[in-house]
Protein backbone atom coordinates (compact mmCIF):
# COMPACT_ATOMS: atom_id res chain seq x y z
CA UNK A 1 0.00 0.00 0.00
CA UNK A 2 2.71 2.11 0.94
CA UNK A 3 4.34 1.82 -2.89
CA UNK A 4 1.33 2.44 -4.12
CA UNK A 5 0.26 5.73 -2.65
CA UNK A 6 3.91 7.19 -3.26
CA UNK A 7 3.94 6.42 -6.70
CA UNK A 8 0.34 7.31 -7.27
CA UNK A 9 1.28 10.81 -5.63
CA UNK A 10 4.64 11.16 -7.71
CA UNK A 11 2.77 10.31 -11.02
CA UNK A 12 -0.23 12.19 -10.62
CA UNK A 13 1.41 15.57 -12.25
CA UNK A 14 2.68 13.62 -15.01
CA UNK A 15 -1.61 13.16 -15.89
CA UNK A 16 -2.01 17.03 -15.16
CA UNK A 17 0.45 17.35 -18.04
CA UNK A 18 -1.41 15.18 -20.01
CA UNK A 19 -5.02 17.21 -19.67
CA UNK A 20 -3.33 20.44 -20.34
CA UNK A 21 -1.60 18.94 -23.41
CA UNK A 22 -5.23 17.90 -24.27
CA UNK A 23 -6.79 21.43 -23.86
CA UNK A 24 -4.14 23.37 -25.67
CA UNK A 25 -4.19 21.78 -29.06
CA UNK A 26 -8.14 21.64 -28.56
CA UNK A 27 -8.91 25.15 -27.40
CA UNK A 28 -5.77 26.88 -27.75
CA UNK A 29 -4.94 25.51 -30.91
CA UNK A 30 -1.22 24.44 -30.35
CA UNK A 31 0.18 22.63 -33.23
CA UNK A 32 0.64 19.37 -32.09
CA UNK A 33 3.57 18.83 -34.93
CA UNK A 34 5.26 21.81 -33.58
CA UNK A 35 6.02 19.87 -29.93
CA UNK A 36 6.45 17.13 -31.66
CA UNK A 37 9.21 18.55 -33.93
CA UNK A 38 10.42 19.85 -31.24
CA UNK A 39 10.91 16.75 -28.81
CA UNK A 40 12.41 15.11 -31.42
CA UNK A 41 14.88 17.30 -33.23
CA UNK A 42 15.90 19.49 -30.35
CA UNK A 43 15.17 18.66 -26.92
CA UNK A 44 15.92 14.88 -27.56
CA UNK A 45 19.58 15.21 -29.04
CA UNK A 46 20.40 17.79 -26.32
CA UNK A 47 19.36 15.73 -23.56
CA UNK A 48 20.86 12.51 -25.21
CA UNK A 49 23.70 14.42 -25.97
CA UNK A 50 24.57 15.33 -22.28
CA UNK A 51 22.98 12.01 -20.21
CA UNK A 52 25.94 10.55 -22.30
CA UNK A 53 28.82 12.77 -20.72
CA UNK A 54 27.42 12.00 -17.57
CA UNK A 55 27.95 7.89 -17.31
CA UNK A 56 30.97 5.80 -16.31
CA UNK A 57 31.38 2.75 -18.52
CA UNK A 58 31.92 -0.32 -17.52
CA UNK A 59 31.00 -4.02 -18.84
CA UNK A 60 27.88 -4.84 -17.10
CA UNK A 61 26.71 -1.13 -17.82
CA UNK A 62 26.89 -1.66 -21.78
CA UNK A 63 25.04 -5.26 -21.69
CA UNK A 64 21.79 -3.38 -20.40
CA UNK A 65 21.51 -0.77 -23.29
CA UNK A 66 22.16 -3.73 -26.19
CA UNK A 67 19.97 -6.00 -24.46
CA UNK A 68 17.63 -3.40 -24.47
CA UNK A 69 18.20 -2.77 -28.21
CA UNK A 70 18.17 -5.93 -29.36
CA UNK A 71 15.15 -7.19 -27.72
CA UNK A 72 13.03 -3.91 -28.65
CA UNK A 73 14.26 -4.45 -32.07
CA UNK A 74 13.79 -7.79 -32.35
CA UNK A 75 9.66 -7.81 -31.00
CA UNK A 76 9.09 -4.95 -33.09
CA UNK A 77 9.94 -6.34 -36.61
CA UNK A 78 8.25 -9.58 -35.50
CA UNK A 79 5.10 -7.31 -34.82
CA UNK A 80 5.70 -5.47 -37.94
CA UNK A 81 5.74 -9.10 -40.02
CA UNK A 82 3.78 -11.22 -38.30
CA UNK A 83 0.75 -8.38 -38.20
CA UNK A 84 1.16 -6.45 -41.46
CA UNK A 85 -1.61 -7.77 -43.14
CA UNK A 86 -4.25 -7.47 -40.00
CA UNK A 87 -4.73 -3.46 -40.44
CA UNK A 88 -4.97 -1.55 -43.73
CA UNK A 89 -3.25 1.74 -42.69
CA UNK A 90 -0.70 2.57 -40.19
CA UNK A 91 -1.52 1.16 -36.96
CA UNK A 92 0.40 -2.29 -37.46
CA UNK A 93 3.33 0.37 -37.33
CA UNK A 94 2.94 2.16 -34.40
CA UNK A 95 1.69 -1.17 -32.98
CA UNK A 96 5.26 -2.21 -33.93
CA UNK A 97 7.17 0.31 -32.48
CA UNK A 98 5.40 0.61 -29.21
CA UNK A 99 5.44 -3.17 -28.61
CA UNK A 100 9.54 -2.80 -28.94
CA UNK A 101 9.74 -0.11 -26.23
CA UNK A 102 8.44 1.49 -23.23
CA UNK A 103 7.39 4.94 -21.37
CA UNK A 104 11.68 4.76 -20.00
CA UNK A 105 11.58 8.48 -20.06
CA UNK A 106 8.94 10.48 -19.40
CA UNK A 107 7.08 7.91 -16.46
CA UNK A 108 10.06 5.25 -15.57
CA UNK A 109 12.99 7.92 -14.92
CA UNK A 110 10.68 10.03 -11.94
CA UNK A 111 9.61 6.04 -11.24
CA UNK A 112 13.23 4.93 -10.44
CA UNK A 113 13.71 7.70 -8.45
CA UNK A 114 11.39 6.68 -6.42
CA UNK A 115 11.87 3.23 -6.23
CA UNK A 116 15.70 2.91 -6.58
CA UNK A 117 19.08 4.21 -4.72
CA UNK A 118 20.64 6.95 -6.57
CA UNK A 119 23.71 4.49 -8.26
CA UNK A 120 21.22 2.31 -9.49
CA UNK A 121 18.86 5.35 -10.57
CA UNK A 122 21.29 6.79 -12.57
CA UNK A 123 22.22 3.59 -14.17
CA UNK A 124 18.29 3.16 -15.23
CA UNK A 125 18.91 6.78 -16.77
CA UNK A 126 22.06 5.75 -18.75
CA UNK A 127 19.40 2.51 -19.98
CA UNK A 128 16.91 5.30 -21.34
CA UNK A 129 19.33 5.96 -23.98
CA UNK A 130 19.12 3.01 -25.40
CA UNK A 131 15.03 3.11 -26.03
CA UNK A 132 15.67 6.92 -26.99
CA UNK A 133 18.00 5.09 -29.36
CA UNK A 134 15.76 2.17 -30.42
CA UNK A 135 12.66 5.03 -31.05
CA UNK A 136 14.70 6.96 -33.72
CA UNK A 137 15.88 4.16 -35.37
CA UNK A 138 14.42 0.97 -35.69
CA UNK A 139 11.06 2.43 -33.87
CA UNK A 140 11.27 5.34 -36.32
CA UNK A 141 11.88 2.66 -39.34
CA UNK A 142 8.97 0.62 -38.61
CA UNK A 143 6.91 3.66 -38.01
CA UNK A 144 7.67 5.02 -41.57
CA UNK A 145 7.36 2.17 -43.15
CA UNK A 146 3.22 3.36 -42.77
CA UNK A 147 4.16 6.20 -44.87
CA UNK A 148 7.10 6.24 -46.73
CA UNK A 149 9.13 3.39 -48.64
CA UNK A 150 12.46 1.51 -46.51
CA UNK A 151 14.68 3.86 -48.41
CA UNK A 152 12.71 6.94 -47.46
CA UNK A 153 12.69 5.76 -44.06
CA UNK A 154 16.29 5.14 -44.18
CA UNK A 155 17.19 8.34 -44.95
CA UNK A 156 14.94 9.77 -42.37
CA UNK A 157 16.43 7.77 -39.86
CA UNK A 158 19.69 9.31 -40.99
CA UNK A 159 18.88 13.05 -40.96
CA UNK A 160 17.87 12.59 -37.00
CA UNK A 161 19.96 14.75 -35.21
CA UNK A 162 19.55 12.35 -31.97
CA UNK A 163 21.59 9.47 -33.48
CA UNK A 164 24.60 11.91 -34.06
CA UNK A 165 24.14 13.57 -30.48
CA UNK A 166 24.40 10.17 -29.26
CA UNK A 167 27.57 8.95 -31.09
CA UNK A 168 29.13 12.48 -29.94
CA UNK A 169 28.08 12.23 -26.94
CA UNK A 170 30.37 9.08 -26.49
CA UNK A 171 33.05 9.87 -28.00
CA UNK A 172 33.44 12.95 -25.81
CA UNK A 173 33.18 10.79 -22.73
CA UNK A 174 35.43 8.23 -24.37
CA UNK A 175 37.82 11.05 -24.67
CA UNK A 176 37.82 12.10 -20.94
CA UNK A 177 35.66 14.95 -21.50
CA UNK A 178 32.43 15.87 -18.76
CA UNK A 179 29.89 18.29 -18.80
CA UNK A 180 31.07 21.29 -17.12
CA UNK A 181 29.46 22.19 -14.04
CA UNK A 182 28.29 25.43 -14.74
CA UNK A 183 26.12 23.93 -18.06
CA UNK A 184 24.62 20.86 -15.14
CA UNK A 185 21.52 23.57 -13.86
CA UNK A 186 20.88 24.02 -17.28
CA UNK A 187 20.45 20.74 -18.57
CA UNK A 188 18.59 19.42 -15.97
CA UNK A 189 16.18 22.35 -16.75
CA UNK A 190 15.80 20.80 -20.49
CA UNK A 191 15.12 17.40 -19.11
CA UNK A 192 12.04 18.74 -17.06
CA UNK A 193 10.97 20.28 -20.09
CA UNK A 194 11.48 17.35 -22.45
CA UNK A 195 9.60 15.42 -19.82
CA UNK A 196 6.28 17.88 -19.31
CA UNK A 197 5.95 18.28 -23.25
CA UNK A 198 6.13 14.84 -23.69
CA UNK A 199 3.71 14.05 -21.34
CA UNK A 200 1.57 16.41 -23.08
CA UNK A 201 1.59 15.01 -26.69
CA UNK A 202 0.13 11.83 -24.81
CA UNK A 203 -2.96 14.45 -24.80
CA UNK A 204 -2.44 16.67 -27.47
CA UNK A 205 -2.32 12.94 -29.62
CA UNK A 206 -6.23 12.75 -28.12
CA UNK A 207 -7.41 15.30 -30.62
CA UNK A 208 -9.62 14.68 -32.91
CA UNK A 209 -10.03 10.64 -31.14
CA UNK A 210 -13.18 8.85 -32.38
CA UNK A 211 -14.17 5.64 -29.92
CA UNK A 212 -15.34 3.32 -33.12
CA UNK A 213 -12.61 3.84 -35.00
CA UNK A 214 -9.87 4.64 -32.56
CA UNK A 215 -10.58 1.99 -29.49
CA UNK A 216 -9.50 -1.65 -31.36
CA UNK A 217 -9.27 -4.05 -28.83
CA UNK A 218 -7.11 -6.06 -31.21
CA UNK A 219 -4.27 -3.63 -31.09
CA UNK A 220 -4.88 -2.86 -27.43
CA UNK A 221 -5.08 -6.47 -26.79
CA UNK A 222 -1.50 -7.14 -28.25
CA UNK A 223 0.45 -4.63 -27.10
CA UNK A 224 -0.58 -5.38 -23.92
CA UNK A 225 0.41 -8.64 -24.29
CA UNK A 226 3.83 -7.53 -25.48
CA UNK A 227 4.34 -4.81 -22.82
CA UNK A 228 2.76 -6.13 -19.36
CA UNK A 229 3.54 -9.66 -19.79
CA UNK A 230 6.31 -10.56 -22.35
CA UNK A 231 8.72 -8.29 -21.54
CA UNK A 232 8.71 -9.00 -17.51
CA UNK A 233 8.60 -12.84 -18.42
CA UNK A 234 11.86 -12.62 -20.73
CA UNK A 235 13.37 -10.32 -18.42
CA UNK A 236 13.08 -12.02 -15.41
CA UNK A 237 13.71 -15.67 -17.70
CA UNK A 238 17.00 -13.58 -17.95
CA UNK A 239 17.82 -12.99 -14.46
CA UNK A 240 16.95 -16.72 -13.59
CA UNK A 241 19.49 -17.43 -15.32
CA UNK A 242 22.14 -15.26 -14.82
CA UNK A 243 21.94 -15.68 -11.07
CA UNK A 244 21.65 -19.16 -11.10
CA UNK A 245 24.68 -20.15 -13.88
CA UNK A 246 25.94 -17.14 -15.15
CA UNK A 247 26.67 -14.62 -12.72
CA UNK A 248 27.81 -11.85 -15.04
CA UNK A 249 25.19 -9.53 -13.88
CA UNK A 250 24.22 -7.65 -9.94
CA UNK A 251 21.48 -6.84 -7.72
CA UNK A 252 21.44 -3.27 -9.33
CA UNK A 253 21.09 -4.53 -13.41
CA UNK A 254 18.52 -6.71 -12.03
CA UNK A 255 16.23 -4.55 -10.44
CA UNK A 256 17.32 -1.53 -13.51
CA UNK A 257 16.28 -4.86 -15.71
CA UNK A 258 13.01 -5.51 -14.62
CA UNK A 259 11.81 -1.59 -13.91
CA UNK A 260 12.34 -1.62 -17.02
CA UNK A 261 10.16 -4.42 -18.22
CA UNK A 262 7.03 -2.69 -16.45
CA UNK A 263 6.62 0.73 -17.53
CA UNK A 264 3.84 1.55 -19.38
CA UNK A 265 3.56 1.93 -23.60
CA UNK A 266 5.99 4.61 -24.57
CA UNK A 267 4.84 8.01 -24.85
CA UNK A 268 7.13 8.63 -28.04
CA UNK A 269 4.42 6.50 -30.08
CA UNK A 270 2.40 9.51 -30.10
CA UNK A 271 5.12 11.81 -30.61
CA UNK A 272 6.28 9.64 -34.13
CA UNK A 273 2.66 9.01 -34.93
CA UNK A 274 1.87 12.63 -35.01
CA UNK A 275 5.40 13.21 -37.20
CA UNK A 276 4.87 10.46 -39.73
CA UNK A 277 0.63 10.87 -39.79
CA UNK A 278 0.20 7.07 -38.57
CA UNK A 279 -3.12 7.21 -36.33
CA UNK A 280 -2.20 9.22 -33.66
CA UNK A 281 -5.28 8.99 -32.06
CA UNK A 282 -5.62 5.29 -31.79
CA UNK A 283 -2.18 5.25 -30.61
CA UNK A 284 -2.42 8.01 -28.00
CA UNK A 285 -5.47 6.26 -26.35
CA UNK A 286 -3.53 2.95 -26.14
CA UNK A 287 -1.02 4.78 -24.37
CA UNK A 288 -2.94 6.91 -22.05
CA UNK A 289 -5.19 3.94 -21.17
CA UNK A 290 -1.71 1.40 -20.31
CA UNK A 291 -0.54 4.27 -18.12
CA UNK A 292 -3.54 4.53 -16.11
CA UNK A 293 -3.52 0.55 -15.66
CA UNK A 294 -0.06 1.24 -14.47
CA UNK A 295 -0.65 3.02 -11.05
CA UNK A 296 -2.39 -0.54 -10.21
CA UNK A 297 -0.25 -2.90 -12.20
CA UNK A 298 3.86 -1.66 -11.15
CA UNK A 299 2.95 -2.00 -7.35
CA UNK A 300 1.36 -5.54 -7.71
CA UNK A 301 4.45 -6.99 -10.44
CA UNK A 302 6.66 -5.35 -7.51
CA UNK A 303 5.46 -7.11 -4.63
CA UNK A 304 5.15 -9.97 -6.28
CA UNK A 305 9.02 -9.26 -7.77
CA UNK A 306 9.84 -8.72 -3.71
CA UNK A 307 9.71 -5.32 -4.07
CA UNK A 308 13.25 -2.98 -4.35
């Protein structure tokens, strides 16, 4: 009970966001492809750019990012073939991307602040990258596909600025070099914002939303599948193992693992659904609804986990 209440109470300005992302773009007539733009071509590299100066790297800390990758990757072509005849417009590619990935960002980062000590916090943070990476590349692939051919979408995917923030933002800590102090209050600054206007698509993506054509309990009812029960079953599959016969992995990847594997759908669908015109709507209610199950479902997966 206690979990619950805390995280309930940490969360609930994250849905305030949401409503007043909802009543701009309906009554105040904010362009939802402005924010969108935005998040994604400015605020995203920047904050990328930086979270990247600000890791140590070590072994265990690269496994969790390409596991992270690999797995999101490898769900969301699976989706993308074994579903691409079920829909006739975009939604088996959002249903693609968001089935790959999950709300790291925007819900899990305040959510493993909470729940987590500050190492193992930051080490969930340095995991973030790799969705942010996954969602402009292979998510942003898939996505296109709904719109554009593979080599249009290949050539998107290599105009996003967030890819190249993210390789310079490694070599520069490869190099020895670390944000300077005076540039720390600053950033941190753009991470609150990237956070509150991402929150907000998840509303502004509710414009225009039409319950017959936008609620399809087919595409709710698989990435649901994907998100609340696959990926915590794989993961924790994973950690079986490694604790029992492995041993390559600790306490802290573990519990980084398996937060993880519980967030809700990622909030980013909307944002790339709005970009690339691939049913926002439908998507945005998917997410909104998997993030409200959320403030029941995390506490009860934790306690049954053991709790952190």
């Amino acid at each position: 009970m206690n979990i619950f209440l805390v995280i309930l109470g940490k969360i609930f300005p994250l849905y305030l966001n949401i409503i007043i992302g909802y009543l701009a773009t309906r009554y105040l007539k904010v362009k939802r492809e402005y924010v969108a733009t935005l998040l994604v071509y400015i605020l995203g590299p920047i904050v990328i750019f930086f979270a990247v100066l600000s890791i140590e790297i070590n072994l265990q800390l690269v496994f969790l990012p390409i596991f992270i990758f690999v797995f999101g990757s490898s769900i969301a072509f699976y989706i993308l073939h074994r579903y691409k005849n079920h829909w006739k417009d975009a939604s088996v590619n959002t249903l693609a991307f968001t089935c790959g990935t999950g709300n790291t960002g925007f819900f899990g980062i305040p959510l493993a602040m909470i729940l987590l000590d500050p190492n193992s916090a930051n080490i969930f943070i340095f995991g973030t990258l790799a969705s942010l990476l996954y969602e402009n590349t292979t998510g942003f692939f898939v996505t296109a596909k709904g719109s554009f051919t593979a080599r249009q979408s290949i050539v998107k995917i290599i105009k996003l600025p967030l890819l190249y923030a993210f390789i310079a933002g490694l070599c520069f800590n490869l190099a020895g070099f670390r944000t300077p102090e005076i540039i720390i209050p600053y950033f941190e600054n753009l991470k609150w914002a990237y956070g509150i206007l991402g929150m907000m698509m998840l509303g502004m993506g509710m414009k225009g939303f039409n319950i017959h054509e936008d609620f399809d309990k087919k595409y709710i009812r698989i990435s649901y599948f994907f998100k609340f029960f696959f990926w915590p079953a794989v993961v924790l599959a994973i950690i079986f193992v490694d604790k029992n016969f492995i041993n390559f992995l600790n306490e802290e990847i573990y519990k980084v693992m398996f937060l993880f594997s519980i967030v809700p759908l990622a909030g980013n669908t909307v944002t790339l659904a709005v970009l690339l015109k691939a049913k926002p709507e439908k998507a945005s209610f998917t997410v909104l609804l998997s993030t409200l199950i959320s403030i029941v479902y995390i506490p009860v997966v934790l306690a049954l986990y053991g709790g952190f």
